[in-house]
Every structure is written in C-alpha cells, then in structure tokens.
PDB file of N, CA and C in Angstrom:
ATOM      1  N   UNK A   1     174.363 150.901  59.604  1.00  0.00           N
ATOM      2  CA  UNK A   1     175.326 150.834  60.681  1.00  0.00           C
ATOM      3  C   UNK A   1     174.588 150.982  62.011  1.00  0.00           C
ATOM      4  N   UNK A   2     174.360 150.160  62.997  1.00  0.00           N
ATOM      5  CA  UNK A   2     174.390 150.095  63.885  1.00  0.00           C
ATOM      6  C   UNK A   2     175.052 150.973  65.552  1.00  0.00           C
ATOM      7  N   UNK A   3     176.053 150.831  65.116  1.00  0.00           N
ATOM      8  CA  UNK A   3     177.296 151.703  65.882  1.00  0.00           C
ATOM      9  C   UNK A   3     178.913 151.062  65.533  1.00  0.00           C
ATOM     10  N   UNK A   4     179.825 151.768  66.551  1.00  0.00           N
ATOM     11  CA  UNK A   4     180.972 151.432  66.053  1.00  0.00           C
ATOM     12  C   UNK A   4     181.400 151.140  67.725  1.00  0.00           C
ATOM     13  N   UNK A   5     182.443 150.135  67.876  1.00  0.00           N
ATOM     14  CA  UNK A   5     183.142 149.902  68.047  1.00  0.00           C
ATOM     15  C   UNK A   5     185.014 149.617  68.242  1.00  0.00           C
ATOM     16  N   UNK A   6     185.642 149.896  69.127  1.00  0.00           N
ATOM     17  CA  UNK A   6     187.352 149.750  68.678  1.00  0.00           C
ATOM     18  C   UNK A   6     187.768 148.204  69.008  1.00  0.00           C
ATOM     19  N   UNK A   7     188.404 147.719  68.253  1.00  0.00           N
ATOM     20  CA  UNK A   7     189.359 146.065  68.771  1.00  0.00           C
ATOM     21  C   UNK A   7     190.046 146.411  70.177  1.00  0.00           C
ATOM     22  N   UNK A   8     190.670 145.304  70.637  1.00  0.00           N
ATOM     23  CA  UNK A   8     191.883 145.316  71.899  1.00  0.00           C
ATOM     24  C   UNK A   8     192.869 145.465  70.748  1.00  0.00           C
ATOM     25  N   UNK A   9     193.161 144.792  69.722  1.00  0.00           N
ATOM     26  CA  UNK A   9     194.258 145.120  68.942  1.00  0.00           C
ATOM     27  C   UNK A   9     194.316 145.551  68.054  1.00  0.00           C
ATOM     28  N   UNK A  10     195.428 146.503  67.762  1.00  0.00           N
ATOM     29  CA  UNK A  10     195.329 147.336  67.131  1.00  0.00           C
ATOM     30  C   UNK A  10     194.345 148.490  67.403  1.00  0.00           C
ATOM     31  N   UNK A  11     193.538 148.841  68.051  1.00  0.00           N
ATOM     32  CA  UNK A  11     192.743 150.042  68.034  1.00  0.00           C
ATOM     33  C   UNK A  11     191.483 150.016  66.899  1.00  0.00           C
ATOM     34  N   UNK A  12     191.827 148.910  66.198  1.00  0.00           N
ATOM     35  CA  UNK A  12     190.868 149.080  65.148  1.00  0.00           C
ATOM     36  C   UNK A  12     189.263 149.193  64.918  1.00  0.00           C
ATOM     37  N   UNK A  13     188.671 150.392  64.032  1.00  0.00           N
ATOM     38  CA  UNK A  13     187.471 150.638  64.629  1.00  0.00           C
ATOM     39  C   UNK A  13     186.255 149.355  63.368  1.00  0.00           C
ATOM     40  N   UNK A  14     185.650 148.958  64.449  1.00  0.00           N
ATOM     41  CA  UNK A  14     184.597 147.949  63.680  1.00  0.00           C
ATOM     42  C   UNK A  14     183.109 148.396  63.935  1.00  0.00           C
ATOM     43  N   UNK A  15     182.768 147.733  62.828  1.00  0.00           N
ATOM     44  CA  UNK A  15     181.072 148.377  62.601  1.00  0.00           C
ATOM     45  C   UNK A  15     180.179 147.191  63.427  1.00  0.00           C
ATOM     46  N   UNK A  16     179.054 147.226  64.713  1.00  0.00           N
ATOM     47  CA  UNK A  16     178.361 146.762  64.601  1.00  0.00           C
ATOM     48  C   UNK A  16     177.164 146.300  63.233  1.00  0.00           C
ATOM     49  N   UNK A  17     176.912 144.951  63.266  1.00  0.00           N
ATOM     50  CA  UNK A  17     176.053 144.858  62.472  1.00  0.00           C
ATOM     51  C   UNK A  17     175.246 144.160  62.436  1.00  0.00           C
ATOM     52  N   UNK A  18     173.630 143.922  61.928  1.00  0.00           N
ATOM     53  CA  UNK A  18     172.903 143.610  62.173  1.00  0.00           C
ATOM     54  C   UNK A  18     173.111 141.592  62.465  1.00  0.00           C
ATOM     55  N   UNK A  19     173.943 141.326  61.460  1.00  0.00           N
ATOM     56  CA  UNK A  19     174.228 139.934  61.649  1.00  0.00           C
ATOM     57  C   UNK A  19     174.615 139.649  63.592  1.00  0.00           C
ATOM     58  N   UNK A  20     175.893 140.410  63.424  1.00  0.00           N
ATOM     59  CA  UNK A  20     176.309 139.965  64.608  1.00  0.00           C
ATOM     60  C   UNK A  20     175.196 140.243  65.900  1.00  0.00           C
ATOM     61  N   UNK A  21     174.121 141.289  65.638  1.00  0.00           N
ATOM     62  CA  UNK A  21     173.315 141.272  67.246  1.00  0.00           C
ATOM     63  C   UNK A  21     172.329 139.953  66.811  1.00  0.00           C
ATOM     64  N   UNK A  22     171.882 139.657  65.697  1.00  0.00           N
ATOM     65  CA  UNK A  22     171.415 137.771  65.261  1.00  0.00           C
ATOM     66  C   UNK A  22     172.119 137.068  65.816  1.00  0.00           C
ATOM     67  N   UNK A  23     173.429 137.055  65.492  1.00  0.00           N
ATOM     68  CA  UNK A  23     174.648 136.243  66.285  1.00  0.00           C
ATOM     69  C   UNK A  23     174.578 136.043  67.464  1.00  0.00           C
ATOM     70  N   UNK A  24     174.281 136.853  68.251  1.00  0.00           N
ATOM     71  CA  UNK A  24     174.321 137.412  69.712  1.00  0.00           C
ATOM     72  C   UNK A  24     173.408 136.814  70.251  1.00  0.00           C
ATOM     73  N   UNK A  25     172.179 137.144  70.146  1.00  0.00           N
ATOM     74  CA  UNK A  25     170.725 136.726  70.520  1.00  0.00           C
ATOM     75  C   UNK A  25     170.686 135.283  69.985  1.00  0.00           C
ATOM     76  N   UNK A  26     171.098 134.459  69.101  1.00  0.00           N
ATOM     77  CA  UNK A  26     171.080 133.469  69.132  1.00  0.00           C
ATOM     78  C   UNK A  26     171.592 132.563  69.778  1.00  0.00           C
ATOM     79  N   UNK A  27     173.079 133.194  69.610  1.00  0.00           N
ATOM     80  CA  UNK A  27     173.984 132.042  71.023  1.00  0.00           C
ATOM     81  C   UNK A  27     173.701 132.588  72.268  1.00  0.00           C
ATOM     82  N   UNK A  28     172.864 133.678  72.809  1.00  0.00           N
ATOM     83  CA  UNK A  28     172.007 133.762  74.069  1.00  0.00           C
ATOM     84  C   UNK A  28     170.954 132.384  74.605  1.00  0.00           C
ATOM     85  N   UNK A  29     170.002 132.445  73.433  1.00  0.00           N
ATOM     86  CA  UNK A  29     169.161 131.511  73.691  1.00  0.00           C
ATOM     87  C   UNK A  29     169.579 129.971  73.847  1.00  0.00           C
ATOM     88  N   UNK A  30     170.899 129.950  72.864  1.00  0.00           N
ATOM     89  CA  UNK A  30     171.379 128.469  73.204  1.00  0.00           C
ATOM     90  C   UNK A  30     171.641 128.152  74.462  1.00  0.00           C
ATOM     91  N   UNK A  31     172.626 129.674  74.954  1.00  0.00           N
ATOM     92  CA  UNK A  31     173.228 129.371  76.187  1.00  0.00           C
ATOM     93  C   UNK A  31     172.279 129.162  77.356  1.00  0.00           C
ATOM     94  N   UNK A  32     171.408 129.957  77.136  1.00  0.00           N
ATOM     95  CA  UNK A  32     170.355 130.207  78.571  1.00  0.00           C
ATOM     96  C   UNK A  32     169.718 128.729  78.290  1.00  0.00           C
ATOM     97  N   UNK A  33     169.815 128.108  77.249  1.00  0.00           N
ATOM     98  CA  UNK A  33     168.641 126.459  77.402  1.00  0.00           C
ATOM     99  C   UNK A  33     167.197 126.993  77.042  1.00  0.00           C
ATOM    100  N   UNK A  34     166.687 128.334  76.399  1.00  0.00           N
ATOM    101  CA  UNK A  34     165.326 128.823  76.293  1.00  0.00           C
ATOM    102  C   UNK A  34     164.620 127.355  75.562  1.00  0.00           C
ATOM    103  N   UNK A  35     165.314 126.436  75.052  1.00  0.00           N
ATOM    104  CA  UNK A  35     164.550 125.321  74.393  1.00  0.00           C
ATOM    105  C   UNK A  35     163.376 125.105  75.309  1.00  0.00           C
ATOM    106  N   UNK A  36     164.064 125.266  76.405  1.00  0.00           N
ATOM    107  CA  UNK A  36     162.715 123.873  77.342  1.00  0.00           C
ATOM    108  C   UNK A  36     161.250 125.320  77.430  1.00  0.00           C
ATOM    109  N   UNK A  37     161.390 126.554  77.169  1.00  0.00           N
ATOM    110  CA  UNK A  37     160.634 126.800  76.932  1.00  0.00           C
ATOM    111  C   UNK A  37     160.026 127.278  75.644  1.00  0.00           C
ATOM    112  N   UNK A  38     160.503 126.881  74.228  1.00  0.00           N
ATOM    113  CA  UNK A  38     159.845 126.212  73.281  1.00  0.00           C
ATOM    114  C   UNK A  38     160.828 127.614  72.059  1.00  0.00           C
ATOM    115  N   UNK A  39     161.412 128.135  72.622  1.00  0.00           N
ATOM    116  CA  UNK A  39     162.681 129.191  72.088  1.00  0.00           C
ATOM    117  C   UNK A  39     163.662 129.069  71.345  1.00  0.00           C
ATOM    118  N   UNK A  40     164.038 128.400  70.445  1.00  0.00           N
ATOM    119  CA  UNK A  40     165.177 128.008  69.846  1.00  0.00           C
ATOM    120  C   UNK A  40     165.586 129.499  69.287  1.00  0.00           C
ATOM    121  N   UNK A  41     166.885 129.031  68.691  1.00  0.00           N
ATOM    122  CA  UNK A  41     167.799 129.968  68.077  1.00  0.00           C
ATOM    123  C   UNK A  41     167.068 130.389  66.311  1.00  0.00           C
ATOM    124  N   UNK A  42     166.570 129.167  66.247  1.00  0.00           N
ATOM    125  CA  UNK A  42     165.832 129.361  64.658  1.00  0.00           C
ATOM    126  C   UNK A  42     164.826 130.717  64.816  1.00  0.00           C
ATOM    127  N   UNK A  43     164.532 130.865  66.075  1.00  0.00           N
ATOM    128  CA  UNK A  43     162.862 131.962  66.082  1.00  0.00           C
ATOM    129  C   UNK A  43     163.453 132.718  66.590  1.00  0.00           C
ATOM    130  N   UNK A  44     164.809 133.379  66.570  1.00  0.00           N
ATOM    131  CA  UNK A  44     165.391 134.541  67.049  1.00  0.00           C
ATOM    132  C   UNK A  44     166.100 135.446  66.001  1.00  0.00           C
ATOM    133  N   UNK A  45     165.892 136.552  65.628  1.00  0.00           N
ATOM    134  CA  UNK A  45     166.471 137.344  64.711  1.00  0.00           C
ATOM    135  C   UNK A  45     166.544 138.946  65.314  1.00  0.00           C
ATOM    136  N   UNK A  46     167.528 139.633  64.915  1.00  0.00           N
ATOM    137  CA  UNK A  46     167.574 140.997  65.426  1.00  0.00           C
ATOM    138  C   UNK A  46     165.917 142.006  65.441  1.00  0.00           C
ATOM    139  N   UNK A  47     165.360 141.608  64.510  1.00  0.00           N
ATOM    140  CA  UNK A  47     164.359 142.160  64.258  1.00  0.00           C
ATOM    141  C   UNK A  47     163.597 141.947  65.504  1.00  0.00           C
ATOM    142  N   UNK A  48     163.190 141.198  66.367  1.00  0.00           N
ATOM    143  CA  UNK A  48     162.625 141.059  67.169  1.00  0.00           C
ATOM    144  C   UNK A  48     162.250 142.014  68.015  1.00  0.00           C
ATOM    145  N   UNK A  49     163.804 142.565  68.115  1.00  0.00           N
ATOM    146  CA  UNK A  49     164.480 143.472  68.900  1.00  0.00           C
ATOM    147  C   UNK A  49     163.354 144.892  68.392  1.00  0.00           C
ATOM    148  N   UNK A  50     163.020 144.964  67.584  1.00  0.00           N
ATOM    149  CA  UNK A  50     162.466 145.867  66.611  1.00  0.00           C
ATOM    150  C   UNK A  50     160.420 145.936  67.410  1.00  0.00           C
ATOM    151  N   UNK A  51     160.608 144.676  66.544  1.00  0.00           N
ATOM    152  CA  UNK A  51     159.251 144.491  66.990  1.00  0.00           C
ATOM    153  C   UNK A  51     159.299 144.765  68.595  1.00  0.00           C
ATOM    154  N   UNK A  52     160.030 144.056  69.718  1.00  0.00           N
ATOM    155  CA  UNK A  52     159.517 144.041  70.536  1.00  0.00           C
ATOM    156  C   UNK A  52     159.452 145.839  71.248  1.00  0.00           C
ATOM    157  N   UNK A  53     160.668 146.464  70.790  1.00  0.00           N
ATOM    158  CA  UNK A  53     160.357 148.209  70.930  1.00  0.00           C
ATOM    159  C   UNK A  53     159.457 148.254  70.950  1.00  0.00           C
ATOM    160  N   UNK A  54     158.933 148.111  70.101  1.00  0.00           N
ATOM    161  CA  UNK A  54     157.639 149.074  69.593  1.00  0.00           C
ATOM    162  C   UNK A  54     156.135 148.397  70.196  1.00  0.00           C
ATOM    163  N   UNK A  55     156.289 147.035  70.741  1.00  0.00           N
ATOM    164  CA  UNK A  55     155.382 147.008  71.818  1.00  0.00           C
ATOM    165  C   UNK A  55     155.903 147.613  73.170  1.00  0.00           C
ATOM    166  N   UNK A  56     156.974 147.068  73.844  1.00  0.00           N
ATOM    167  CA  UNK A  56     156.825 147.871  74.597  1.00  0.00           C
ATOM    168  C   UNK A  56     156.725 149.418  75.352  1.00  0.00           C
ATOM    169  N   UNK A  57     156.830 150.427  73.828  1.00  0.00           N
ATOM    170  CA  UNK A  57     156.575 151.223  73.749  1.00  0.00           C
ATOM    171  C   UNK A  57     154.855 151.559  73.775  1.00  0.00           C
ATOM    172  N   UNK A  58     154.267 151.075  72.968  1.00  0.00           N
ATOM    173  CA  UNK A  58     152.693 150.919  73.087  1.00  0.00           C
ATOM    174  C   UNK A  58     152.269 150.510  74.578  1.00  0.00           C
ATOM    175  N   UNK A  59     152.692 149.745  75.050  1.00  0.00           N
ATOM    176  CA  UNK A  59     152.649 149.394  76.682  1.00  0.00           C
ATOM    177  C   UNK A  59     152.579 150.521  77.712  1.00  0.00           C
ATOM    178  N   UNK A  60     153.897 151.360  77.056  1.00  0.00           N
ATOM    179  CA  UNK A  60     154.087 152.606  78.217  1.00  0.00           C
ATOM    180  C   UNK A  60     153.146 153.522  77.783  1.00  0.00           C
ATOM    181  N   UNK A  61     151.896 153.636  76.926  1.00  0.00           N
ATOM    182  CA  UNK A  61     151.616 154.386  76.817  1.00  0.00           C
ATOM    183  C   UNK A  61     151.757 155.384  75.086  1.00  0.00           C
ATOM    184  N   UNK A  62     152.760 155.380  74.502  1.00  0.00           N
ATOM    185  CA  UNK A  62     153.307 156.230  73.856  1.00  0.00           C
ATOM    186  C   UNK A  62     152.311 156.007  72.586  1.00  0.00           C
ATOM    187  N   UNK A  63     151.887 157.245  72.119  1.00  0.00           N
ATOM    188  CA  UNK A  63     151.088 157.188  70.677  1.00  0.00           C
ATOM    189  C   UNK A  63     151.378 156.349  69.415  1.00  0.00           C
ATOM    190  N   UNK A  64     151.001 156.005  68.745  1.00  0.00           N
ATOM    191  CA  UNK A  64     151.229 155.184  67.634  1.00  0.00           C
ATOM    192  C   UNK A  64     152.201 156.254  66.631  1.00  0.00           C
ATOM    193  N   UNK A  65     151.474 157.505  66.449  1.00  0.00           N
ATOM    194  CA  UNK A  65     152.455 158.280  65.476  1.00  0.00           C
ATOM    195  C   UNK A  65     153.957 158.308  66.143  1.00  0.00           C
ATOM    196  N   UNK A  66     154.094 158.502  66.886  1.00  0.00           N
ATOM    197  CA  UNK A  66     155.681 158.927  67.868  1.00  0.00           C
ATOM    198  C   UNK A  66     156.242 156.946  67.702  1.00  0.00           C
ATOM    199  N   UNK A  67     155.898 155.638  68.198  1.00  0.00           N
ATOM    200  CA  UNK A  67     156.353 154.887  67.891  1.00  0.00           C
ATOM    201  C   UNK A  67     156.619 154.693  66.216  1.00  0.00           C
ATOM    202  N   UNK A  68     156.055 155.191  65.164  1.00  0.00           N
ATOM    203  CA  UNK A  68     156.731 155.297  64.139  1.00  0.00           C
ATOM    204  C   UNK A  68     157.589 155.638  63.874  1.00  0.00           C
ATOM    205  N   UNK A  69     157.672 157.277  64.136  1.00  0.00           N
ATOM    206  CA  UNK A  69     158.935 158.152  64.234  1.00  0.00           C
ATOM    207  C   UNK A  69     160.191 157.445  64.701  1.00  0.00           C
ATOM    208  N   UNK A  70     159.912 157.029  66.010  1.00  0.00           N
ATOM    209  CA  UNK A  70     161.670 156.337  67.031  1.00  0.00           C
ATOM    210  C   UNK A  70     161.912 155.232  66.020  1.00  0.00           C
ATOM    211  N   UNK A  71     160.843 153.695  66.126  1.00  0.00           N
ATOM    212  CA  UNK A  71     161.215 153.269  65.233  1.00  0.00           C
ATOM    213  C   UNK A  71     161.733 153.155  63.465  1.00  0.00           C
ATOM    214  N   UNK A  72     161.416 154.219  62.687  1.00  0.00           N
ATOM    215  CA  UNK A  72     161.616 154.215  61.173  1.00  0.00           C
ATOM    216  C   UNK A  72     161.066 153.509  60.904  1.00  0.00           C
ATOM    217  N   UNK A  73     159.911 153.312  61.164  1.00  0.00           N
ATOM    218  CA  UNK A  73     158.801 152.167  60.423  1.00  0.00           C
ATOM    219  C   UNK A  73     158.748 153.416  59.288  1.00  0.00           C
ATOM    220  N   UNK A  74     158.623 152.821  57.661  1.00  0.00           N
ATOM    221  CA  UNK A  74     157.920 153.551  57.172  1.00  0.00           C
ATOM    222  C   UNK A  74     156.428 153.379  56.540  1.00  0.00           C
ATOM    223  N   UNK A  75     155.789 152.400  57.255  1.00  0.00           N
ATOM    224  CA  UNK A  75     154.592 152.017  57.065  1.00  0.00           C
ATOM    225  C   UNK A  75     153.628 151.737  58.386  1.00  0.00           C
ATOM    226  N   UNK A  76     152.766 151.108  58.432  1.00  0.00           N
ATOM    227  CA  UNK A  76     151.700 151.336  59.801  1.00  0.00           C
ATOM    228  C   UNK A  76     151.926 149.540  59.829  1.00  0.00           C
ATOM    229  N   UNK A  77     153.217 149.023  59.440  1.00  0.00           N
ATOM    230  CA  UNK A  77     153.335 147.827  59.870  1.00  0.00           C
ATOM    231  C   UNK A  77     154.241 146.982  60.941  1.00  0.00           C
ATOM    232  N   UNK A  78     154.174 148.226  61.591  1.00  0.00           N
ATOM    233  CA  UNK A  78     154.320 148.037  62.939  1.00  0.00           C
ATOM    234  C   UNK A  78     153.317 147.710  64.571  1.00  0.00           C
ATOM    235  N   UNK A  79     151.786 148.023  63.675  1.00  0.00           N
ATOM    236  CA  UNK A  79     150.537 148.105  64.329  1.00  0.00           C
ATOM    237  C   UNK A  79     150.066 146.189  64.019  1.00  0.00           C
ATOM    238  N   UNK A  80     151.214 145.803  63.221  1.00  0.00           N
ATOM    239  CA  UNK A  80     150.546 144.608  63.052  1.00  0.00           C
ATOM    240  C   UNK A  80     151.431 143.612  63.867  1.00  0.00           C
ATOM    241  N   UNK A  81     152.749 144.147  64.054  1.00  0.00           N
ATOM    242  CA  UNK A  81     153.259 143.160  65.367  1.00  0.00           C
ATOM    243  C   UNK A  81     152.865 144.003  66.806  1.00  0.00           C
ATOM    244  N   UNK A  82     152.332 144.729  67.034  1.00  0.00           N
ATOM    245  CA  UNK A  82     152.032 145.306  68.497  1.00  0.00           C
ATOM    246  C   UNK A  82     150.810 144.079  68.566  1.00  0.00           C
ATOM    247  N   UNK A  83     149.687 143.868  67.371  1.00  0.00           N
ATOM    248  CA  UNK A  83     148.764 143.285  67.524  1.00  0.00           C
ATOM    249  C   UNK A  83     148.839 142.151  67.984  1.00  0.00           C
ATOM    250  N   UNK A  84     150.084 141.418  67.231  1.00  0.00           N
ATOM    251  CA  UNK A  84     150.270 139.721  67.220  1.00  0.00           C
ATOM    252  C   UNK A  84     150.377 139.940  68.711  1.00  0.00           C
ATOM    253  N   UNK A  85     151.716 140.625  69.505  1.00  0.00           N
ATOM    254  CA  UNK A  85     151.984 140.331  70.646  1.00  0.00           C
ATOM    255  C   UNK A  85     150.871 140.297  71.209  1.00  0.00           C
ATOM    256  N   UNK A  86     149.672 141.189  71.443  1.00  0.00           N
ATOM    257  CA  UNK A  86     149.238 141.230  72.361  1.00  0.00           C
ATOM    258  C   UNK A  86     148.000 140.027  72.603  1.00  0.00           C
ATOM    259  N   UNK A  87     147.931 139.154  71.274  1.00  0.00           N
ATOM    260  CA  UNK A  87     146.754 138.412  71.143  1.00  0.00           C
ATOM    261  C   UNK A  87     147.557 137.213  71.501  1.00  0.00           C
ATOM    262  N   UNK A  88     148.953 137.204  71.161  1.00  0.00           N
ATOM    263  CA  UNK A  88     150.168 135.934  71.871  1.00  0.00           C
ATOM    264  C   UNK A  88     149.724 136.084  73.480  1.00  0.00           C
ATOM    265  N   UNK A  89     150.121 137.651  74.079  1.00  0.00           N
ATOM    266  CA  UNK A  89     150.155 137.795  75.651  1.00  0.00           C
ATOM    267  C   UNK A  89     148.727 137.399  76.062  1.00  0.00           C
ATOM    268  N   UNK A  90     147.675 137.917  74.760  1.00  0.00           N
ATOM    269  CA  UNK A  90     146.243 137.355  76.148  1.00  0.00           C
ATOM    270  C   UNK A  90     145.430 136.115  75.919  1.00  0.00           C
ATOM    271  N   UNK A  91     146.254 135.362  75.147  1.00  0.00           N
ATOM    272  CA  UNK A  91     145.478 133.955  74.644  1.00  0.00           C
ATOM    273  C   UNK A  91     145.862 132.879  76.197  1.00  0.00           C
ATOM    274  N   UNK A  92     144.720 132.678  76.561  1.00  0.00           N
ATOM    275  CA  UNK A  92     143.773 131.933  77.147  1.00  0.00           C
ATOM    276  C   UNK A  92     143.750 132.369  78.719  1.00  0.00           C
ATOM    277  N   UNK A  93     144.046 134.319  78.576  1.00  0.00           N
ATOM    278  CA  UNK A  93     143.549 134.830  79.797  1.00  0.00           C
ATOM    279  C   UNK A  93     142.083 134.918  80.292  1.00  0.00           C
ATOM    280  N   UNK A  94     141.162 134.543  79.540  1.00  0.00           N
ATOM    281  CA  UNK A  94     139.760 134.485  79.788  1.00  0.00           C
ATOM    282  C   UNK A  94     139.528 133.043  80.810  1.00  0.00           C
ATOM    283  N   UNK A  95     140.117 132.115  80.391  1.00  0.00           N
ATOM    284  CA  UNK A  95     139.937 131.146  80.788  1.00  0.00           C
ATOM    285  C   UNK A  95     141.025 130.974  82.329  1.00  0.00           C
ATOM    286  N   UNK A  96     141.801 131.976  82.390  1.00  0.00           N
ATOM    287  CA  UNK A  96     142.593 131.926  83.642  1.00  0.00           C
ATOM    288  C   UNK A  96     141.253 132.686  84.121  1.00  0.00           C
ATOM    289  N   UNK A  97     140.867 133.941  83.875  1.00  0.00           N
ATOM    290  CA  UNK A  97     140.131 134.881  85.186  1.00  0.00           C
ATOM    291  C   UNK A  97     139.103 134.505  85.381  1.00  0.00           C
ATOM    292  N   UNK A  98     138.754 133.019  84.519  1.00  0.00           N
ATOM    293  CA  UNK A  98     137.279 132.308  84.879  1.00  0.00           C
ATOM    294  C   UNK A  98     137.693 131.407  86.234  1.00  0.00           C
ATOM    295  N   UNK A  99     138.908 130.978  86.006  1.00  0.00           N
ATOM    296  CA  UNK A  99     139.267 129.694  86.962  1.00  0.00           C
ATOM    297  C   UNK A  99     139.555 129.993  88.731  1.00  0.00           C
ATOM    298  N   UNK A 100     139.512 129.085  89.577  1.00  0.00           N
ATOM    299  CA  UNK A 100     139.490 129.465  91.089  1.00  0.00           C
ATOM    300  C   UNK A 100     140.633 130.691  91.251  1.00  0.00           C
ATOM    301  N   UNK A 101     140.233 131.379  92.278  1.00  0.00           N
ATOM    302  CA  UNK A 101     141.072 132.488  92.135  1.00  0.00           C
ATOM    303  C   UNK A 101     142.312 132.084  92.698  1.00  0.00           C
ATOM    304  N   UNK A 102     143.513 133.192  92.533  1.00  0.00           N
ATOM    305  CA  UNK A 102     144.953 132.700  93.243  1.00  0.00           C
ATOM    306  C   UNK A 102     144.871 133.165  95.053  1.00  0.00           C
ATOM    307  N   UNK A 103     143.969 134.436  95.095  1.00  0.00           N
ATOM    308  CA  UNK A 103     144.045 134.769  96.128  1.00  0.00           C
ATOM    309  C   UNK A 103     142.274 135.356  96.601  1.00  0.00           C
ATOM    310  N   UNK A 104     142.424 135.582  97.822  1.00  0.00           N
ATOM    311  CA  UNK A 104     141.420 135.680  98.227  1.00  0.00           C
ATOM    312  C   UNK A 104     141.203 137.825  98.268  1.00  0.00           C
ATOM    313  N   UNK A 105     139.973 138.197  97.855  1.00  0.00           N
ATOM    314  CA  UNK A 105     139.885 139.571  98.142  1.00  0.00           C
ATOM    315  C   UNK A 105     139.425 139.981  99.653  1.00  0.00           C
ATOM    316  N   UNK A 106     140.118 140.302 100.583  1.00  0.00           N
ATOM    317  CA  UNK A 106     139.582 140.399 102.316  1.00  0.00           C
ATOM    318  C   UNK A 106     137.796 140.719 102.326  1.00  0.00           C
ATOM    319  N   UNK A 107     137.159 141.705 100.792  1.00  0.00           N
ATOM    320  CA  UNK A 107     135.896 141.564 100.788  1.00  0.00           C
ATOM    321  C   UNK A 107     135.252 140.869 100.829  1.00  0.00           C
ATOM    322  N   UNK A 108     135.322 139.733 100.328  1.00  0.00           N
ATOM    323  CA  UNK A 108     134.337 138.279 100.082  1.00  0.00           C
ATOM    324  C   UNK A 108     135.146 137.442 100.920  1.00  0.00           C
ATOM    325  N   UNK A 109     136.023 137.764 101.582  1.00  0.00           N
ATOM    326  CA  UNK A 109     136.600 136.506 102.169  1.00  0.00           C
ATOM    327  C   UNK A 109     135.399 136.173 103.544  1.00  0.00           C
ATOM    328  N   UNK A 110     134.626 137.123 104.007  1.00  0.00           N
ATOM    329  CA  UNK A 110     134.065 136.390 105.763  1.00  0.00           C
ATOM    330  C   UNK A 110     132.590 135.954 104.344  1.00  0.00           C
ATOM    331  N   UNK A 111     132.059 136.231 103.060  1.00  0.00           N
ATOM    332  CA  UNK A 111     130.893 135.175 102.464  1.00  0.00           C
ATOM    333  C   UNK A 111     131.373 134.171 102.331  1.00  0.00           C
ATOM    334  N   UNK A 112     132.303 133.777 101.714  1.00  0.00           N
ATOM    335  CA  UNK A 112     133.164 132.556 101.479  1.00  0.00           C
ATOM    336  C   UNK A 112     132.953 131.517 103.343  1.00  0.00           C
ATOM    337  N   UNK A 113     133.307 132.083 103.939  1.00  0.00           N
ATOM    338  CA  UNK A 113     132.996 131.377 105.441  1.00  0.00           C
ATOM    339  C   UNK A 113     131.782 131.166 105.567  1.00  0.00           C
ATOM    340  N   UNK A 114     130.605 132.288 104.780  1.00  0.00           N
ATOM    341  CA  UNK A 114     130.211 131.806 105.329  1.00  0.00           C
ATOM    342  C   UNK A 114     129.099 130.703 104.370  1.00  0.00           C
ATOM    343  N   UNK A 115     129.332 130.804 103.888  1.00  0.00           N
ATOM    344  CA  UNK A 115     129.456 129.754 102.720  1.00  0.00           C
ATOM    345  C   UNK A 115     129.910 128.308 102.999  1.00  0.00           C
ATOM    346  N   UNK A 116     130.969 128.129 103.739  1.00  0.00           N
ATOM    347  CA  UNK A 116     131.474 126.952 103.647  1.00  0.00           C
ATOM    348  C   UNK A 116     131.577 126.578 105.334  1.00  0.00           C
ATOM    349  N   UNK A 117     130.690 127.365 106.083  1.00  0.00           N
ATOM    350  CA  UNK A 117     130.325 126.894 107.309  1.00  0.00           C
ATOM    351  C   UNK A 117     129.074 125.839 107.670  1.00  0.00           C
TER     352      UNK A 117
END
C-alpha cells in the first residue's frame, strides 16, 4: 500500500497503488510530448521513482547504508542503479570539457588578447 485516499463520492476510502503511479507517470510523459526527447511511456515505470531516490539521495551526499534503510532495498542493488545513472549523466562529458569553452575565465581572458592580437 502506498497510501490511502477518500472518493468525492461517497467518501469512499481507496488504496493508492503501484499500478496507478505507472498510470500516472505514463500519461505524464504522453502528455508533456517527452517523445521528442527520446522518453516514451514504454521506459516509464513507478520504479524509476525508486531508483531515481536513491540517486538523488547519493547526490546530496547521504551514505550508502542510510539510502538502504529509507529506501527498503534489501540488497546492495541499489549501488547498481546509482552507478548506471551516473555513467548515463557523464557519458561524453570528457569530450564537452575538452571542447571551446562556453565562457571566458576574467584570468586568461587579457592572454587570450593577447594571443589573438
């Protein structure tokens, strides 16, 4: 169980459940159009939701034992989607911090002049 919920009618109390936040997150992505950035509804499942905790928990800092605990992982296979994300987030950052820079650092900016004087 997830949590609970009441209807408008009748008062009646309903169980969140894992289907319906699938449900949810899927007709999200339809609605928002995530296609054009390569997102369909097929690569969306509640679990995500799961996985993505527990990176962004690793992000803030927080120990690996304590992200077990919050999440109920009961295995260390949660260290294996923190991993995926982060090799998803830094694939082909080498090749960005090789390339012309976006901005200039005010340090090297008067060699650069004089460089190109």
């Amino acid at each position: 169980m997830l949590g609970t919920y009441f209807t408008s009618h009748k008062h009646v109390a309903k169980q969140v459940t894992v289907t319906d936040i699938t449900t949810a997150l899927k007709t999200t992505v339809q609605v928002l159009g995530l296609s054009r950035y390569n997102i369909t509804p097929a690569d969306i499942s509640s679990h995500l939701l799961r996985a993505g905790g527990a990176m962004a928990l690793h992000l803030g800092g927080v120990p690996a034992h304590t992200i077990k605990i919050l999440g109920r992982w009961s295995s260390d296979t949660f260290l294996l989607y923190i991993q995926e994300q982060i090799t998803g987030f830094s694939a082909g950052l080498s090749t960005k911090m090789s390339s012309t820079p976006l901005t200039l650092n005010a340090a090297i900016k008067p060699t650069l002049r004089l460089l190109t004087s």
